[in-house]
C-alpha atoms as a PDB file:
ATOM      1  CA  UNK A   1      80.954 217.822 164.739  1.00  0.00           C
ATOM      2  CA  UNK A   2      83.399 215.242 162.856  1.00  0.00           C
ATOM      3  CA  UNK A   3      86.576 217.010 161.665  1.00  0.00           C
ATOM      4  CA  UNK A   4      87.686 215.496 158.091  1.00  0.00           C
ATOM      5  CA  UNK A   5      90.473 218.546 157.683  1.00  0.00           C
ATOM      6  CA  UNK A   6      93.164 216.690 158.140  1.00  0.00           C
ATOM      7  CA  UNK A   7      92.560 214.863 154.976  1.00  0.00           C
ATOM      8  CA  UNK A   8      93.712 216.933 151.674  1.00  0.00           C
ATOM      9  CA  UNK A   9      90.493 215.895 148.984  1.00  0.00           C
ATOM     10  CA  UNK A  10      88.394 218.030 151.055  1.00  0.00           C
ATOM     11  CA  UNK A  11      89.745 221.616 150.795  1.00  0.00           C
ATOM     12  CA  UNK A  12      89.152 220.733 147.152  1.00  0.00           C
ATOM     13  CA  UNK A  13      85.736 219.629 147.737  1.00  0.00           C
ATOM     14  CA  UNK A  14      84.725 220.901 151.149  1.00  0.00           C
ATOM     15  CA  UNK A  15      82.069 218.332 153.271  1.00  0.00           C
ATOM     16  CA  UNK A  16      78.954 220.461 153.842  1.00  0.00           C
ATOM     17  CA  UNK A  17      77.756 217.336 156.221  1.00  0.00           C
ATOM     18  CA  UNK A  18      80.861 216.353 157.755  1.00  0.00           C
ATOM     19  CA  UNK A  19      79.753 213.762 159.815  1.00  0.00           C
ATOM     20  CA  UNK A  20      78.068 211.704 157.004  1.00  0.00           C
ATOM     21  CA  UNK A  21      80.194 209.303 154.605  1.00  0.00           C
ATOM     22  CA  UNK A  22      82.009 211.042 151.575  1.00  0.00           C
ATOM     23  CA  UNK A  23      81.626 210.292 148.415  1.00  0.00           C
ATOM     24  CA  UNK A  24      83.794 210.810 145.263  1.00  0.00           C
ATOM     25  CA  UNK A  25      82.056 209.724 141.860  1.00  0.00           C
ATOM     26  CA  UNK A  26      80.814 209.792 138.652  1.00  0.00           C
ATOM     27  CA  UNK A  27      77.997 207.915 137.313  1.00  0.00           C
ATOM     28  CA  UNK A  28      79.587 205.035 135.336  1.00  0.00           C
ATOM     29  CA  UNK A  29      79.563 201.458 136.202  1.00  0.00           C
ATOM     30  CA  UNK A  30      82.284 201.621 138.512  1.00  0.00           C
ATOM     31  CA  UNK A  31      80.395 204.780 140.139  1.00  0.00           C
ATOM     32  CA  UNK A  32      77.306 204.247 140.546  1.00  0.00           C
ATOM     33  CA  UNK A  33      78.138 200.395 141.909  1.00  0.00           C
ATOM     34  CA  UNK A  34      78.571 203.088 145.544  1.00  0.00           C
ATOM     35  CA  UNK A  35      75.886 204.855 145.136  1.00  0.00           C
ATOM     36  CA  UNK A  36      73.422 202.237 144.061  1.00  0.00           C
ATOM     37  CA  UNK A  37      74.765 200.435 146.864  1.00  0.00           C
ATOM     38  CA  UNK A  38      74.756 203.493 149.563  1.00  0.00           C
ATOM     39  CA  UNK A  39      70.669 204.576 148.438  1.00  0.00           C
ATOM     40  CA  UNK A  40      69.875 200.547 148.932  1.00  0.00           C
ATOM     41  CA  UNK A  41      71.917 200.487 152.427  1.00  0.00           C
ATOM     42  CA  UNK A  42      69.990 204.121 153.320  1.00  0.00           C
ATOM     43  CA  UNK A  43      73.368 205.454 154.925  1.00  0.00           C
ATOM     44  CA  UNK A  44      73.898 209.011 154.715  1.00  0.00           C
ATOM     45  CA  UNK A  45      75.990 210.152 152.272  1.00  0.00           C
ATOM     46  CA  UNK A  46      77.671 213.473 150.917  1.00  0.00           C
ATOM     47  CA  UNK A  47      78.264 213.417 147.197  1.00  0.00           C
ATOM     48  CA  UNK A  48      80.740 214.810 145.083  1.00  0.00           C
ATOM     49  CA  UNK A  49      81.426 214.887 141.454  1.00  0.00           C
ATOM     50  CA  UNK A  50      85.034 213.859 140.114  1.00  0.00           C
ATOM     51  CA  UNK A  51      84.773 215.561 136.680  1.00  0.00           C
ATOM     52  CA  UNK A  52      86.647 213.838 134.551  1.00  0.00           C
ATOM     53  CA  UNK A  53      86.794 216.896 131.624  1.00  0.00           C
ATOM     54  CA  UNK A  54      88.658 219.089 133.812  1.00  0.00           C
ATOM     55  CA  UNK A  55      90.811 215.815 135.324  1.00  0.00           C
ATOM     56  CA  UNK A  56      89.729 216.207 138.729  1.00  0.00           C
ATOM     57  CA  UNK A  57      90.638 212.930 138.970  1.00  0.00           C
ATOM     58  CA  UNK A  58      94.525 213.882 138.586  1.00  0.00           C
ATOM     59  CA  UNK A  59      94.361 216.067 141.412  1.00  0.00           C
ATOM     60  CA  UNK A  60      96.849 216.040 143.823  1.00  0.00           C
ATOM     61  CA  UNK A  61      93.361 216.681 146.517  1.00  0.00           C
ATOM     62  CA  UNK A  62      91.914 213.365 144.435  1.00  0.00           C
ATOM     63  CA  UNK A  63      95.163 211.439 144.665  1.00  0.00           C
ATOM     64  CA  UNK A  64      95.256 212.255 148.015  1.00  0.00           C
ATOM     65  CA  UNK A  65      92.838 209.886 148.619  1.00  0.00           C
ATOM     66  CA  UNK A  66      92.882 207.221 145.713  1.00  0.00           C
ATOM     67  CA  UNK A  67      96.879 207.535 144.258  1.00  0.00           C
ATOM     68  CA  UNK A  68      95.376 205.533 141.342  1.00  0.00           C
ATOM     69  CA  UNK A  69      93.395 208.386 140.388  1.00  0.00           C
ATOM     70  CA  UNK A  70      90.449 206.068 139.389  1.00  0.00           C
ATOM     71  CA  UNK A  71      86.689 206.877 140.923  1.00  0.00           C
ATOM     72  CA  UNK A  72      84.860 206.095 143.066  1.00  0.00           C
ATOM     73  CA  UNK A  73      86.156 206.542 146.561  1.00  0.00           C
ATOM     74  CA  UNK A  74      84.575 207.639 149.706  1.00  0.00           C
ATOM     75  CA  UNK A  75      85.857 208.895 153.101  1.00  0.00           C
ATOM     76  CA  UNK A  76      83.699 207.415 155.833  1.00  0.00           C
ATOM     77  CA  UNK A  77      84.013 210.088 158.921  1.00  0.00           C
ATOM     78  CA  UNK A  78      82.713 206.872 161.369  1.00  0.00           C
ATOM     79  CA  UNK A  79      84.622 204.398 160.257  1.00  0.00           C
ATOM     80  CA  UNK A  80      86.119 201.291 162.347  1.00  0.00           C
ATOM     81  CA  UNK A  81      87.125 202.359 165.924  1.00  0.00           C
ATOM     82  CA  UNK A  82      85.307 205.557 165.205  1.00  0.00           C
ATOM     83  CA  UNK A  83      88.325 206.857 163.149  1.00  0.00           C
ATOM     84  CA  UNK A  84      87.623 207.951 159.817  1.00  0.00           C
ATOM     85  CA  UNK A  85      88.355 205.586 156.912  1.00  0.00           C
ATOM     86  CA  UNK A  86      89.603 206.399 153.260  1.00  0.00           C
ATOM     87  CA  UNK A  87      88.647 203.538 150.763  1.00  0.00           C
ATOM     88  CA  UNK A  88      88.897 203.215 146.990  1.00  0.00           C
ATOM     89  CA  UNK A  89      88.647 200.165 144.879  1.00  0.00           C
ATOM     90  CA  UNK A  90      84.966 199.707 143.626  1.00  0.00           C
ATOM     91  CA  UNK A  91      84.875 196.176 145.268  1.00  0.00           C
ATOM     92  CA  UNK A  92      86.689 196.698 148.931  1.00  0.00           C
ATOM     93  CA  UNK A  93      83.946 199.612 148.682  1.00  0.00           C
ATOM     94  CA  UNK A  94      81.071 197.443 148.392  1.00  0.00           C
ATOM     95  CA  UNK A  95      82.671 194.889 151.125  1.00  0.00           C
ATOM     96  CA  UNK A  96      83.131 197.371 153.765  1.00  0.00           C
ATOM     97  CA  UNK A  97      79.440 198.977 153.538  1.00  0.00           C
ATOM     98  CA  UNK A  98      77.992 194.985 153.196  1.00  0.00           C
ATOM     99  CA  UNK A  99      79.647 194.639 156.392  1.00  0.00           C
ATOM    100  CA  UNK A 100      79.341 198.301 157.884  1.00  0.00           C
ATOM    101  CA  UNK A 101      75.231 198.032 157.715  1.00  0.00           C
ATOM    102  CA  UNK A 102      75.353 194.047 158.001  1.00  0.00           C
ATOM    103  CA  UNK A 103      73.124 194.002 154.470  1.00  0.00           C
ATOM    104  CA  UNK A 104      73.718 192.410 150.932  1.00  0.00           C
ATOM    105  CA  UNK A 105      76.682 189.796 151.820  1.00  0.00           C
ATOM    106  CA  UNK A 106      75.720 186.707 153.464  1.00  0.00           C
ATOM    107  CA  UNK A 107      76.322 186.237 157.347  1.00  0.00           C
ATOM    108  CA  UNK A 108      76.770 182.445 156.776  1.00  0.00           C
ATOM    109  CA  UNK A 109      80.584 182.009 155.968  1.00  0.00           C
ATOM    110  CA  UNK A 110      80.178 179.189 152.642  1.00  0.00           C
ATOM    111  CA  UNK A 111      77.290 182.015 151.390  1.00  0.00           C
ATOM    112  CA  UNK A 112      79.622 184.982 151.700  1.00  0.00           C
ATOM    113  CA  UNK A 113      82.816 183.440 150.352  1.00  0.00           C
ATOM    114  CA  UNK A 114      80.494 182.798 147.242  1.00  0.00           C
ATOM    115  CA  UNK A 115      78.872 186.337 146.849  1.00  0.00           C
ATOM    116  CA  UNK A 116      82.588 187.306 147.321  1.00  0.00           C
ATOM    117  CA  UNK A 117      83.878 184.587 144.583  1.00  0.00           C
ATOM    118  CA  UNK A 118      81.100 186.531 141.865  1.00  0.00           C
ATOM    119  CA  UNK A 119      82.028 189.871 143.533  1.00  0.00           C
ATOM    120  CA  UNK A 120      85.100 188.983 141.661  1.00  0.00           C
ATOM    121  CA  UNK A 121      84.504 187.452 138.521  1.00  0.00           C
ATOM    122  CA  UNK A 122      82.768 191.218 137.414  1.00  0.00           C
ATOM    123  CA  UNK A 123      85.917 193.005 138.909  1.00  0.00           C
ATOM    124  CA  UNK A 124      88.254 190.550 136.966  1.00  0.00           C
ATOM    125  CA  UNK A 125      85.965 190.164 134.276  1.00  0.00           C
ATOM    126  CA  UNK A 126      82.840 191.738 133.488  1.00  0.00           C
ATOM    127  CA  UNK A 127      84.572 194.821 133.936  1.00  0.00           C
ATOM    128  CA  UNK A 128      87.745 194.833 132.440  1.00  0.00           C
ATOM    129  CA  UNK A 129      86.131 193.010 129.250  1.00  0.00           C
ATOM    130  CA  UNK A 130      83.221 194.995 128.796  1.00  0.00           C
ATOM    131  CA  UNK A 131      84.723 198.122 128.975  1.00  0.00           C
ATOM    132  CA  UNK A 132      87.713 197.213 126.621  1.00  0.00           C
ATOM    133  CA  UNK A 133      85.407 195.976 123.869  1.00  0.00           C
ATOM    134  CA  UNK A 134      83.151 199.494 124.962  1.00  0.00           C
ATOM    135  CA  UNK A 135      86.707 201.012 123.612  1.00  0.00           C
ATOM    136  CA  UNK A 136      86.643 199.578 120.358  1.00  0.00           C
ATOM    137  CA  UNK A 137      83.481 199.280 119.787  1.00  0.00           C
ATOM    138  CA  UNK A 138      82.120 202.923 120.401  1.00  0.00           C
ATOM    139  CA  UNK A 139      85.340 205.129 121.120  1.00  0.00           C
ATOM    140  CA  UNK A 140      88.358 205.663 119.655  1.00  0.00           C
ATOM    141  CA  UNK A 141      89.207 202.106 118.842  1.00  0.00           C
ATOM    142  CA  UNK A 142      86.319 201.895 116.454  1.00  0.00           C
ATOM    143  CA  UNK A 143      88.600 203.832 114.014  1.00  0.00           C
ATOM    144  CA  UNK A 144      91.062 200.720 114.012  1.00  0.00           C
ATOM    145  CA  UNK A 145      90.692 199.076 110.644  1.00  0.00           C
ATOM    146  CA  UNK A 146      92.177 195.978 112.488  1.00  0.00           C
ATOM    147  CA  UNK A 147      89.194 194.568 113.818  1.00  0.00           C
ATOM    148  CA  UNK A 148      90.554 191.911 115.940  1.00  0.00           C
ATOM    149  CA  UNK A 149      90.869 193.931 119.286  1.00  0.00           C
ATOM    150  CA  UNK A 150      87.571 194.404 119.239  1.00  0.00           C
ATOM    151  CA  UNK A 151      86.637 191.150 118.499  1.00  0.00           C
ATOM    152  CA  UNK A 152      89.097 189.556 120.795  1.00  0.00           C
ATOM    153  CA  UNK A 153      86.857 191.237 123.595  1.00  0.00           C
ATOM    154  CA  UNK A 154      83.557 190.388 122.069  1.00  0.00           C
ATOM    155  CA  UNK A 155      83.811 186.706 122.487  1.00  0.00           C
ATOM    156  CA  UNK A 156      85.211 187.095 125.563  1.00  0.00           C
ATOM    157  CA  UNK A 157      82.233 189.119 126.625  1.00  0.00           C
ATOM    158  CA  UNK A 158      79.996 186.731 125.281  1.00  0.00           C
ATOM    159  CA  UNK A 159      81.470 183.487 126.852  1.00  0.00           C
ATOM    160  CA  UNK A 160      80.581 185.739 129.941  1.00  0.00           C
ATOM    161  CA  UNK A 161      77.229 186.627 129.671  1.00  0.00           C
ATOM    162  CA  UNK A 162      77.106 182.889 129.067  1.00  0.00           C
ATOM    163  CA  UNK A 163      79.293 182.274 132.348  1.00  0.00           C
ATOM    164  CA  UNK A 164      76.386 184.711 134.192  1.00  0.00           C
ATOM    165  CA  UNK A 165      73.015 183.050 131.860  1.00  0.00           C
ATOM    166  CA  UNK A 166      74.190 179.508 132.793  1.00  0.00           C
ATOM    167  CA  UNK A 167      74.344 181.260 136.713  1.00  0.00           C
ATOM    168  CA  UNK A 168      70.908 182.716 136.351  1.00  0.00           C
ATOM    169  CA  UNK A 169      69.077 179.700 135.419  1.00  0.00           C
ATOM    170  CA  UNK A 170      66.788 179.173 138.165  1.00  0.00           C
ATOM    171  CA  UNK A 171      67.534 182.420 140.306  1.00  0.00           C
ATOM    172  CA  UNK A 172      66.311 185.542 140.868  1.00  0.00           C
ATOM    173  CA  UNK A 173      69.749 187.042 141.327  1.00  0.00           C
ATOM    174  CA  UNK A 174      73.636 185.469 141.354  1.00  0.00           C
ATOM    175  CA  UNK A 175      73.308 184.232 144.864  1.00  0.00           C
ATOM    176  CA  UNK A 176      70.232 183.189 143.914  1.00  0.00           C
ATOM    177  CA  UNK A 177      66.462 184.052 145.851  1.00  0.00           C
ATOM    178  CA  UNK A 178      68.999 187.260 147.858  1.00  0.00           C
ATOM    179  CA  UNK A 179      69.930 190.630 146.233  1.00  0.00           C
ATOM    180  CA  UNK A 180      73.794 190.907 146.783  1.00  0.00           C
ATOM    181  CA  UNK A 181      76.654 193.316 146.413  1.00  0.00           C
ATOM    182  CA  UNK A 182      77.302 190.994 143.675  1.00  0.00           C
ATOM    183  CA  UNK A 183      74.444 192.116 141.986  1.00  0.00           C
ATOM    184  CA  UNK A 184      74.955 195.581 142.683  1.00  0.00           C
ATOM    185  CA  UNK A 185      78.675 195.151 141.307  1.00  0.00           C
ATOM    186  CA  UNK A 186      77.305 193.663 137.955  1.00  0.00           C
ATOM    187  CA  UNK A 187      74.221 194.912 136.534  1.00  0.00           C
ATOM    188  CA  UNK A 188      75.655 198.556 135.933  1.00  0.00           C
ATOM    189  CA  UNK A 189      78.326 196.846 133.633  1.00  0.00           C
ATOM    190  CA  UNK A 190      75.743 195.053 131.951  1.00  0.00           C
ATOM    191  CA  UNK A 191      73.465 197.648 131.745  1.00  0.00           C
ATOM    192  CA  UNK A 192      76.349 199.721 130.035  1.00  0.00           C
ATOM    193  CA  UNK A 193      77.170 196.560 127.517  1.00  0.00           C
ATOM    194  CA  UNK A 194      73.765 197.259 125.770  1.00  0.00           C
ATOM    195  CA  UNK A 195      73.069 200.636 126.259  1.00  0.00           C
ATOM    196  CA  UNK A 196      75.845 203.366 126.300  1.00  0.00           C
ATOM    197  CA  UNK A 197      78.425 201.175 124.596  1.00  0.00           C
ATOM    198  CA  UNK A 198      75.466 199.754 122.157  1.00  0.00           C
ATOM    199  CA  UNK A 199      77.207 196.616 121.894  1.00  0.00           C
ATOM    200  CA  UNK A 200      74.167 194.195 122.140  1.00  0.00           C
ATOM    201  CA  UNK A 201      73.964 193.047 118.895  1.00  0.00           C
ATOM    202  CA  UNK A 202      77.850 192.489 118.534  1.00  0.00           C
ATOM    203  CA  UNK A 203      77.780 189.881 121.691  1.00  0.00           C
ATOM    204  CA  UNK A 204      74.403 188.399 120.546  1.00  0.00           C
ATOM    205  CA  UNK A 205      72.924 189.837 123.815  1.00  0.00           C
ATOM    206  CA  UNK A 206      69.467 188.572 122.498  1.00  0.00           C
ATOM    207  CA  UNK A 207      71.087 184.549 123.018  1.00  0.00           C
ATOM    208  CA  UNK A 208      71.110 185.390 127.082  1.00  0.00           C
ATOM    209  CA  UNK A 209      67.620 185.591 128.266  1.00  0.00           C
ATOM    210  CA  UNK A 210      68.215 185.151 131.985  1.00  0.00           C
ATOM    211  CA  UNK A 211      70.833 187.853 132.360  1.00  0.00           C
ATOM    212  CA  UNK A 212      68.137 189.827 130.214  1.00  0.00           C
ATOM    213  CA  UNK A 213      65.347 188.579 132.910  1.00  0.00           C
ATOM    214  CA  UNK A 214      67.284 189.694 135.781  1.00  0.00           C
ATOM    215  CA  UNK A 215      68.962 192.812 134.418  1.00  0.00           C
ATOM    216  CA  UNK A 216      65.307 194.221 133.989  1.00  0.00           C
ATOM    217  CA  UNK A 217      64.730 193.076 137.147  1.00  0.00           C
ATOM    218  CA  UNK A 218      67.499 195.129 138.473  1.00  0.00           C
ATOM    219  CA  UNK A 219      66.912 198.669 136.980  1.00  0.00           C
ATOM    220  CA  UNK A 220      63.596 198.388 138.559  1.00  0.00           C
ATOM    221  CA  UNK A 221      64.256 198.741 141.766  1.00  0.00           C
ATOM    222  CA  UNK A 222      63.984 202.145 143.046  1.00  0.00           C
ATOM    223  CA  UNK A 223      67.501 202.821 145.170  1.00  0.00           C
ATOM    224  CA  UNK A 224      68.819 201.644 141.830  1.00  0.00           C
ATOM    225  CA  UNK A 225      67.201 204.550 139.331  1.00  0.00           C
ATOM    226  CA  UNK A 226      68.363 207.070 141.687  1.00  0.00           C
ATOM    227  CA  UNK A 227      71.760 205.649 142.085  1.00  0.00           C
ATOM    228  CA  UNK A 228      72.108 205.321 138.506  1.00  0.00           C
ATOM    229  CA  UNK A 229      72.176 208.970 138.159  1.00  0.00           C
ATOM    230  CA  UNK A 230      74.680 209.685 141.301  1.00  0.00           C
ATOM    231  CA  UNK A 231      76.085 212.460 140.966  1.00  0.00           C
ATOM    232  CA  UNK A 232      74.174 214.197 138.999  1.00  0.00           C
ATOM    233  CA  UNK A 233      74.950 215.666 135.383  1.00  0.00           C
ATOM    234  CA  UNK A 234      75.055 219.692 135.450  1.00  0.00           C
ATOM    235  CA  UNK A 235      72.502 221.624 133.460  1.00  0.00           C
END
């Protein structure tokens, strides 16, 4: 049986299946990106919940593992050479299962620098914008009477989603007829634009139909319900 003592994060969260990949999560759109993408690849998989309320995260067992305290992050017992590999960073995530199971990046080399090249316009976009103006708009930046912060990241959201509609015109996903890891790294963010942060109406979401097309598209596909809700919320 695999032996994952040596590493610190799990006498805080001990690995019941040691020889199966680790991970360390919480369902938002950085989160479930891994576990969406783990239930599509069919790996096995150990799940553990980061909980953010007691600032799990901030534990020296957590930082261990990702010293940027940010989820997710996994600990693959079988990783390359057979040694086990600890991984954070939503994205490098994503690459290193693509390539791990050979699914959801492009073997071709002009195909996967391009799914790579969207990979990263939702970590250097998507994300950081949508989940700035999901600050102002819905937590504690609504309270700002000084509305242009929020603003500010509205239209930047919205030139976007016009970025990604203008991309979708004629596809079934970004790289076009194949599902990709840079699908699987997008639609939670989008998802999360219209529904937690409510923020539809503020970015005009109603002006994007094809990122509306394919975003329905996306939450329809069955490793993607049950990754949406990986890990679970306690009862």
């Amino acid at each position: 049986m695999t032996d994952l003592s040596s590493f610190p994060i799990t006498n805080k969260w001990p690995a019941r299946h040691p020889d199966r990949l680790q991970l360390y999560s919480l369902p938002t759109p950085n989160g479930v990106k891994v576990s969406i993408m783990l239930e599509e690849t069919g790996l096995p998989y150990e799940v553990h919940r980061v909980a953010f309320d007691s600032s799990d995260q901030l534990s020296p067992e957590f930082l261990s593992l990702n010293p940027n305290n940010k989820i997710p992050a996994i600990l693959d017992p079988n990783g390359p050479g057979g040694r086990p590999l600890a991984l954070f960073e939503s994205g490098a995530i994503l690459i290193y299962l693509a390539e791990k199971t050979g699914q959801f990046l492009p073997q071709d080399a002009a195909a996967r620098y391009e799914t790579l090249q969207w990979l990263m316009f939702q970590m250097g976009g998507v994300g950081p914008m949508f989940g700035q103006l999901g600050f102002f708009h819905k937590f504690a930046g609504k309270d700002y009477e000084d509305k242009r912060p929020r603003d500010r990241y509205a239209a930047e959201s919205r030139r976007l989603l016009g970025v990604l509609n203008q991309r979708l015109t004629g596809r079934d996903w970004i790289m076009g007829n194949d599902y990709s890891i840079a699908d699987i790294a997008t639609w939670p963010w989008v998802r999360n634009l219209v529904g937690f942060y409510g923020a539809g109406d503020l970015v005009g979401f109603n002006d994007f139909p094809e990122v509306a097309r394919v975003l329905a598209r996306f939450v329809e596909r069955p490793a993607v319900q049950r990754g949406l809700n990986i890990p679970a919320t306690p009862v």
